[in-house]
C-alpha atoms as a PDB file:
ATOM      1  CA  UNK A   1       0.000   0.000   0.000  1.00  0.00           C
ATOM      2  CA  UNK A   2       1.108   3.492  -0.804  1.00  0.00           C
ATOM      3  CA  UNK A   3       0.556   5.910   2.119  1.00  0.00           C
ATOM      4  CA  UNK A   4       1.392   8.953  -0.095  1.00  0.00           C
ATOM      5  CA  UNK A   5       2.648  10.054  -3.096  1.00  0.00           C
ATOM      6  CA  UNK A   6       5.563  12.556  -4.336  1.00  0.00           C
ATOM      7  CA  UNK A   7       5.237  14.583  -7.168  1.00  0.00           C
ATOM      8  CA  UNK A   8       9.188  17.019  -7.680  1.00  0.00           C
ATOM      9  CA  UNK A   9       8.839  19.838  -9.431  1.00  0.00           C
ATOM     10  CA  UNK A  10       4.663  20.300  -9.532  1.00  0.00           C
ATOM     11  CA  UNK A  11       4.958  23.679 -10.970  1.00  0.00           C
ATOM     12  CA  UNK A  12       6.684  26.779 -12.275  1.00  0.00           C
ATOM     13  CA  UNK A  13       8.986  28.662 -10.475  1.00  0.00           C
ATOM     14  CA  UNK A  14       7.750  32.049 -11.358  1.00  0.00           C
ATOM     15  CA  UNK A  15       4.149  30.755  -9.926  1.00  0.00           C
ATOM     16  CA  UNK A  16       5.979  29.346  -6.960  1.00  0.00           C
ATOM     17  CA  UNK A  17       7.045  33.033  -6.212  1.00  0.00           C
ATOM     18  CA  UNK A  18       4.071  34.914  -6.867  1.00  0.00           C
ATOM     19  CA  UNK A  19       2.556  32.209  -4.295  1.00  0.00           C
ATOM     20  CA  UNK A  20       5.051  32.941  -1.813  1.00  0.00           C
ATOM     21  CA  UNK A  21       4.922  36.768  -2.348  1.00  0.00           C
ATOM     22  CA  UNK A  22       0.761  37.246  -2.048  1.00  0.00           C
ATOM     23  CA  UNK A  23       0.813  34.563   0.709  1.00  0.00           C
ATOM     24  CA  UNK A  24       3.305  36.400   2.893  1.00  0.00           C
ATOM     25  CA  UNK A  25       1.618  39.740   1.509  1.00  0.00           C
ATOM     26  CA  UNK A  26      -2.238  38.730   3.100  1.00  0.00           C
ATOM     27  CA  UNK A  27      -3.614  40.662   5.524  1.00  0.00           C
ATOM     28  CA  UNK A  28      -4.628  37.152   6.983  1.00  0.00           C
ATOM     29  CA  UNK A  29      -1.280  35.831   7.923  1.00  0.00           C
ATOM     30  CA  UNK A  30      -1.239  36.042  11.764  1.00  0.00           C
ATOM     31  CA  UNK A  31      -0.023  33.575  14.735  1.00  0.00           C
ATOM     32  CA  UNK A  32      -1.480  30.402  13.705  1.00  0.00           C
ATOM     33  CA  UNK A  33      -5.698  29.576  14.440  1.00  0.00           C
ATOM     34  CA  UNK A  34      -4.845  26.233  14.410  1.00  0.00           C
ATOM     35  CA  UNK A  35      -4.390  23.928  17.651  1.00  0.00           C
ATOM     36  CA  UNK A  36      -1.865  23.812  20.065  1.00  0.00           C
ATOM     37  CA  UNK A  37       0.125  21.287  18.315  1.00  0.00           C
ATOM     38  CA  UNK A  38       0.576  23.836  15.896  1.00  0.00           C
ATOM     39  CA  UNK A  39       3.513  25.130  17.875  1.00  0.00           C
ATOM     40  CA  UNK A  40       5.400  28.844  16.536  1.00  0.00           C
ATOM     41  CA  UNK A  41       3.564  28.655  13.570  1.00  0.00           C
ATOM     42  CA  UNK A  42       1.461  31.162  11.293  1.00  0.00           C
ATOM     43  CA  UNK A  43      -1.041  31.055   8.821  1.00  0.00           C
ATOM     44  CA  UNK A  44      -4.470  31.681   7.989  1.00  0.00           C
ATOM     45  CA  UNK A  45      -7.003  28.807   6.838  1.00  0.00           C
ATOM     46  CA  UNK A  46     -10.146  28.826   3.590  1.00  0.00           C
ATOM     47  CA  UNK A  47     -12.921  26.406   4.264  1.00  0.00           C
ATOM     48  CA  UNK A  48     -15.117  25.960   1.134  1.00  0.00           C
ATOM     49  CA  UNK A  49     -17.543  23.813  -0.682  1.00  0.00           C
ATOM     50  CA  UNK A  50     -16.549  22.588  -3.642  1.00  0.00           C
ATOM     51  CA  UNK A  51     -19.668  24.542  -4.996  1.00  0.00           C
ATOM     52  CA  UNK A  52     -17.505  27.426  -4.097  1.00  0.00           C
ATOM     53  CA  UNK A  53     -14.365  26.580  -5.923  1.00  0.00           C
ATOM     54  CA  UNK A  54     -14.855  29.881  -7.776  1.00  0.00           C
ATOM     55  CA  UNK A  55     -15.560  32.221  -5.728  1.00  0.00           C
ATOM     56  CA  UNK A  56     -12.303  31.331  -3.820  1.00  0.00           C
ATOM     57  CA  UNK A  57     -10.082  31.651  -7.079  1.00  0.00           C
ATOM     58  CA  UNK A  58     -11.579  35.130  -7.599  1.00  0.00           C
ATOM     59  CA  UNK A  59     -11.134  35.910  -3.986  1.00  0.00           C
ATOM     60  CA  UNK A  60      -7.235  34.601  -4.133  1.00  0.00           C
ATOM     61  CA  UNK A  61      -6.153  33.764  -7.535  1.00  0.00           C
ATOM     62  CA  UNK A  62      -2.687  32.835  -6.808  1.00  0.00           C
ATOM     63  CA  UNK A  63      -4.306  29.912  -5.656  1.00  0.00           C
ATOM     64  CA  UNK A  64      -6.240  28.533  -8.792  1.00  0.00           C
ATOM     65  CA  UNK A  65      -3.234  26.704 -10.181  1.00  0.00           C
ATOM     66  CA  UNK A  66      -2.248  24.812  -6.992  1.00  0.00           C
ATOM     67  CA  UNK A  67      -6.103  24.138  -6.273  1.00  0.00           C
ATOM     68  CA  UNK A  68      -6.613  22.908 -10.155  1.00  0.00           C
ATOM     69  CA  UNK A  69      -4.412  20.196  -9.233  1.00  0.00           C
ATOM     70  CA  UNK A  70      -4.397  19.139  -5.823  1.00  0.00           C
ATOM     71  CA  UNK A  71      -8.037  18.837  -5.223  1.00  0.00           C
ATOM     72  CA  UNK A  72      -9.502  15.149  -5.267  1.00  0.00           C
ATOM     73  CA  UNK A  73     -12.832  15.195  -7.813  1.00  0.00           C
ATOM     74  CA  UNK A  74     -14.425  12.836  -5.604  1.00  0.00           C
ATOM     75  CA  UNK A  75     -14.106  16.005  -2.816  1.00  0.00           C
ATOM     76  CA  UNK A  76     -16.848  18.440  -1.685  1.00  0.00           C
ATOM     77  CA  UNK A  77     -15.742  19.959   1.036  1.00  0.00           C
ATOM     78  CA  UNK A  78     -11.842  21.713   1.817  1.00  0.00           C
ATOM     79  CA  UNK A  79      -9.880  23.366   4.399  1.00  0.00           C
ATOM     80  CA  UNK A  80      -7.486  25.314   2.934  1.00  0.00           C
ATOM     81  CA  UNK A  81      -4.142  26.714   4.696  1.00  0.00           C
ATOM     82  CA  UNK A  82      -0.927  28.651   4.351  1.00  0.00           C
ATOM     83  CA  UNK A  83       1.632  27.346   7.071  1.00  0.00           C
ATOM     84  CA  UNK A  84       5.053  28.986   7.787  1.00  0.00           C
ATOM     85  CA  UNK A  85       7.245  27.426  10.421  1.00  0.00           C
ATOM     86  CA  UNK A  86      10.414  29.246  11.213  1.00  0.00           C
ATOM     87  CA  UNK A  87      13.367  27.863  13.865  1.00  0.00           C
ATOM     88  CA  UNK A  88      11.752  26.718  16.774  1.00  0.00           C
ATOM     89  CA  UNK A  89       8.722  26.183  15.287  1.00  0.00           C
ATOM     90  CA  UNK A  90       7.200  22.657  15.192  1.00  0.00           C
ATOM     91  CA  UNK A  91       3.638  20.519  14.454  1.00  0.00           C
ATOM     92  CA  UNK A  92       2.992  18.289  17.047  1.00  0.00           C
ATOM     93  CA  UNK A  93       1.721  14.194  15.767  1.00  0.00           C
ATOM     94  CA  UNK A  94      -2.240  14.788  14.689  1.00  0.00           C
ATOM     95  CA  UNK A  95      -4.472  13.372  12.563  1.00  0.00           C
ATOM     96  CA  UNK A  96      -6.409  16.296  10.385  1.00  0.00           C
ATOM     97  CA  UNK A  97     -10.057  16.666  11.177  1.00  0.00           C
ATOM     98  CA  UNK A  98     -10.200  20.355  10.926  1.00  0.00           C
ATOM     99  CA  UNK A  99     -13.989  20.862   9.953  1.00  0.00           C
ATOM    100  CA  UNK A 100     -15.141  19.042  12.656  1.00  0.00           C
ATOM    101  CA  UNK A 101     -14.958  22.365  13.663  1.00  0.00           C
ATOM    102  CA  UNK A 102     -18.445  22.818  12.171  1.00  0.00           C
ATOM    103  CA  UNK A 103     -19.603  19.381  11.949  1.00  0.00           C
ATOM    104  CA  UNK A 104     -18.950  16.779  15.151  1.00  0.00           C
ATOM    105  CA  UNK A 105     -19.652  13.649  12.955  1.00  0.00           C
ATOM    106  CA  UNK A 106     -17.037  14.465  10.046  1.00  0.00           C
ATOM    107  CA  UNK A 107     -14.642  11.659   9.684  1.00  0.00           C
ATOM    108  CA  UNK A 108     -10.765  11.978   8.837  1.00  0.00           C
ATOM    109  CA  UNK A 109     -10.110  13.847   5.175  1.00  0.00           C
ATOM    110  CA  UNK A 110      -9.344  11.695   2.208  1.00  0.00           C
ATOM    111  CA  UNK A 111      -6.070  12.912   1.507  1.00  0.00           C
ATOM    112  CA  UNK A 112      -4.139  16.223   2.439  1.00  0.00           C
ATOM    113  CA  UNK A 113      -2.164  17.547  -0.131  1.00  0.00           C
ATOM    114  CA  UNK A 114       1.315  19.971   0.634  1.00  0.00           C
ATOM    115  CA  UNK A 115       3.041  21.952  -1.299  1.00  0.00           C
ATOM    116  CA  UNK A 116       6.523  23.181  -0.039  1.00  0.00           C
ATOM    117  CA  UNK A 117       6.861  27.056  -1.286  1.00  0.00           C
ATOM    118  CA  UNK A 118       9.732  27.810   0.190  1.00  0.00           C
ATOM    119  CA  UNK A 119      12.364  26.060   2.346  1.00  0.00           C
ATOM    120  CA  UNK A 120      15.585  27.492   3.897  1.00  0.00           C
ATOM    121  CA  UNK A 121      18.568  26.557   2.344  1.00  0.00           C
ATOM    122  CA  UNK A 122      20.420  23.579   4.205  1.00  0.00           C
ATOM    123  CA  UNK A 123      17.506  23.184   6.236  1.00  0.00           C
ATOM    124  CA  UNK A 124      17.689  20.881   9.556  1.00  0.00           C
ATOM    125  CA  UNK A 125      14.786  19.399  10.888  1.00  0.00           C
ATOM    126  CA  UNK A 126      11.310  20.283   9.614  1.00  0.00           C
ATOM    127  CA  UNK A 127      10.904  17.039   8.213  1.00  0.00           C
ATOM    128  CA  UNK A 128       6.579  15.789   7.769  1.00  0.00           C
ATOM    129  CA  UNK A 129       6.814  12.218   9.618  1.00  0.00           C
ATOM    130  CA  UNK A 130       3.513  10.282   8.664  1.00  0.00           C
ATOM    131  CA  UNK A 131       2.367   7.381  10.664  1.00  0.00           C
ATOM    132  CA  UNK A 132       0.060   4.642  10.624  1.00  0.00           C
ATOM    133  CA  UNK A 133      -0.906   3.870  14.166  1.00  0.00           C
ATOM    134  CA  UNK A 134       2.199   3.572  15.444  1.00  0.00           C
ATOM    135  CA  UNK A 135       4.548   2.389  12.667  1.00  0.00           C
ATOM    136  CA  UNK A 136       6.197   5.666  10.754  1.00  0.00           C
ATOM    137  CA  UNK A 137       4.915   4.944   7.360  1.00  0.00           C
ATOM    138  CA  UNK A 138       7.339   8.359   5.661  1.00  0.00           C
ATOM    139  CA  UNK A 139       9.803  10.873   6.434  1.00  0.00           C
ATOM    140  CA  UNK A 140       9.638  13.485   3.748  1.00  0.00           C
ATOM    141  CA  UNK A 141      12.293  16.168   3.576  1.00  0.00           C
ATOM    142  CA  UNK A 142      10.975  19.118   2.185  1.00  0.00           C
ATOM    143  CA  UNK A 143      11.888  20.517  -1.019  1.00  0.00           C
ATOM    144  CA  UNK A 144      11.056  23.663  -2.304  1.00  0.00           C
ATOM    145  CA  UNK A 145       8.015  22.910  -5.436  1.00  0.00           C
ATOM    146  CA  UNK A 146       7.630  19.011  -3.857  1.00  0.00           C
ATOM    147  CA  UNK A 147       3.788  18.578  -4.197  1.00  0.00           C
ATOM    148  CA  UNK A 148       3.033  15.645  -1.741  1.00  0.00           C
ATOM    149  CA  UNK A 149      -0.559  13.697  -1.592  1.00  0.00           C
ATOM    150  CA  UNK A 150      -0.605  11.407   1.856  1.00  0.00           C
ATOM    151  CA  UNK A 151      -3.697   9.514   3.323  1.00  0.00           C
ATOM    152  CA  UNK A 152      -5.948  11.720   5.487  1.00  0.00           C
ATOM    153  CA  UNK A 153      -6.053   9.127   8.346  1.00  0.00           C
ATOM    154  CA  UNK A 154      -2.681   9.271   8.900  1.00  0.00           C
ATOM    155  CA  UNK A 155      -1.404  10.297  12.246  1.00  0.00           C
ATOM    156  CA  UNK A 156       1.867  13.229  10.855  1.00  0.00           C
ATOM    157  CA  UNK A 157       3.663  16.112  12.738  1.00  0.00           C
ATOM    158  CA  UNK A 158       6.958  17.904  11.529  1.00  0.00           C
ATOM    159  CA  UNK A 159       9.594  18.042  13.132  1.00  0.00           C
ATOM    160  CA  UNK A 160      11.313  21.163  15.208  1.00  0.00           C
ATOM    161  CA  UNK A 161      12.656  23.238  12.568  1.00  0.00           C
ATOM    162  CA  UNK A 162      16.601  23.977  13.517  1.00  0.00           C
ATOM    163  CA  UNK A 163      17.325  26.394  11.220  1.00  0.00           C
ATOM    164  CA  UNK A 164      17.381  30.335  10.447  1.00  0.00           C
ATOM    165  CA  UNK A 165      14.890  31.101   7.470  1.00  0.00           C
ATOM    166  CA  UNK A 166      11.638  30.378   6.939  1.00  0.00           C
ATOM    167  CA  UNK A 167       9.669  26.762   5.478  1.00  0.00           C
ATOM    168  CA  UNK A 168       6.292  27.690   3.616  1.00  0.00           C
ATOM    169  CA  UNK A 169       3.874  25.108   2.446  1.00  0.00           C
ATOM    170  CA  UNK A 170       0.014  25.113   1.460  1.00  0.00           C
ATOM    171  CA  UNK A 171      -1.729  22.207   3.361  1.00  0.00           C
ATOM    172  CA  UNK A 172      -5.069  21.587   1.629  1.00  0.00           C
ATOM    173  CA  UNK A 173      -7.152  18.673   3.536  1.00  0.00           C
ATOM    174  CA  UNK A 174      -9.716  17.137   1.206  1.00  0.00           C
ATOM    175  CA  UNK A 175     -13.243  15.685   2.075  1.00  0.00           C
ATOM    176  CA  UNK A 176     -15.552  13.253   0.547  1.00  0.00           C
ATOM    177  CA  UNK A 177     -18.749  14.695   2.775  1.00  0.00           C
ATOM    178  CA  UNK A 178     -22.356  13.746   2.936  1.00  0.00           C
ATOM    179  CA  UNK A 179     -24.955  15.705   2.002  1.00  0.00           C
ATOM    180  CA  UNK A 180     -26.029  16.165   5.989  1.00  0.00           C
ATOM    181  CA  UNK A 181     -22.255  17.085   6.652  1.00  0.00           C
ATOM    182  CA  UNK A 182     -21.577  19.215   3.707  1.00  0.00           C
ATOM    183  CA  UNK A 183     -24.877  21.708   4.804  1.00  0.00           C
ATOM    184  CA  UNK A 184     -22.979  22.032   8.138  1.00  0.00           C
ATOM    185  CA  UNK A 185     -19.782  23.545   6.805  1.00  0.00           C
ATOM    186  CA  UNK A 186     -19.408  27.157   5.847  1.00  0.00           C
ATOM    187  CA  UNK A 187     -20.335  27.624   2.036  1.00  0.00           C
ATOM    188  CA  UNK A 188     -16.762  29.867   1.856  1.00  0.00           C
ATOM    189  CA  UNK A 189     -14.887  31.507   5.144  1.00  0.00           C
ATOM    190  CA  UNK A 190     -11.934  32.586   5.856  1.00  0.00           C
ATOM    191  CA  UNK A 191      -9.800  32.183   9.792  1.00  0.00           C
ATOM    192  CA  UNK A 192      -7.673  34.149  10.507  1.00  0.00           C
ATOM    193  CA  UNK A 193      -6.292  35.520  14.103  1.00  0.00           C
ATOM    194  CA  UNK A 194      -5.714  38.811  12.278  1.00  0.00           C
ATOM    195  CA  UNK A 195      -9.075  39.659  11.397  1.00  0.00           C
ATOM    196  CA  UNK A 196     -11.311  37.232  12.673  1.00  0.00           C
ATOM    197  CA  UNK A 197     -13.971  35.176  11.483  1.00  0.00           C
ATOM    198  CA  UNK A 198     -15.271  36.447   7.825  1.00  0.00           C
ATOM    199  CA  UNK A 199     -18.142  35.067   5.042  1.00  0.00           C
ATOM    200  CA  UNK A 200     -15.709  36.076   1.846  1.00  0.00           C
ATOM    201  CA  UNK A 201     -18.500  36.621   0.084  1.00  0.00           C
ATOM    202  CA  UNK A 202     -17.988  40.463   1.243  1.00  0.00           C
ATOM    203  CA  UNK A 203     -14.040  40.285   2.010  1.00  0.00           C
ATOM    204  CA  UNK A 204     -11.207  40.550  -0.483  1.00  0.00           C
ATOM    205  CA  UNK A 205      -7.819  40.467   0.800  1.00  0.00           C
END
């Protein structure tokens, strides 16, 4: 069985800076609203329907080319979110269930997909461990445009990240929801410590 899947080089590297530059250049970037095993980290997170899709790409283009292909077709439902780690920083082992935020019954995503913008050169530590149960399943040292795909049941965390400089990746986690569920997630919103909850249907960054 193949717990994920590693895909070099996944796209240009002009795109791969205009990413970096309008992600570090949001308004939305703030200390991390993620959990507490999200440890000296920032970001900002998108939750959408997949009947959305569009309304996020005209909300933040720069993300229509990585979202044209990560996202799963089987996939209604996504949770969407820049993560910088810089030394010190570290994710703690946790399996993804982000939107249960929302909705208490929702299940573990179908896959996560990360892209590594940008890593410091000569980097040590920040590597994503995956596990299944308890046997480590990967070790993935990021590169800078590695696109990887992993199973969303997996338990992962990255290691401490020893380094000056800063390690950038977009973390989408993909859902296969039911009808029931997908009613109980937002139809687009945006978190973000920096400005709080917001419907993006009246908010462009």
């Amino acid at each position: 069985m193949s717990y994920f899947q590693r895909y070099p080089v996944a796209f240009s590297d002009r795109y791969l800076r205009k990413l970096r530059d309008k992600i570090l250049g949001c308004p939305y970037l703030a200390i991390n609203n993620l959990n507490r095993d999200f440890v000296g980290t920032r970001g900002f997170s998108v939750v959408f329907r997949r009947s959305h899709l569009s309304q996020v790409e005209h909300q933040f283009p720069y993300f229509q080319p990585y979202l044209e292909r990560a996202l799963e077709p089987s996939c209604n439902g996504f949770y969407l979110n820049p993560l910088v780690l810089q030394i010190g920083s570290r994710v703690d082992p946790h399996i993804d269930r982000s939107l249960r935020s929302y909705c208490k019954t929702i299940q573990t995503p179908l896959r996560v997909s990360v892209l590594y913008v940008e890593v410091p050169g000569g980097m040590e530590g920040g590597e994503l461990i995956l596990r299944n149960h308890r046997q480590q399943v990967g070790q993935i040292k990021p590169q800078v445009n590695l696109l990887i795909d992993f199973q969303g049941n997996l338990t992962h965390s990255v290691n401490q990240v020893k380094t000056a400089g800063m390690r950038l990746s977009l973390v989408c986690e993909q859902y296969d929801l039911s009808e029931r569920e997908l009613r109980e997630i937002p139809e687009l919103t945006v978190e973000s410590r920096a400005m709080g909850l917001k419907s993006l249907n009246s908010v462009n960054p």
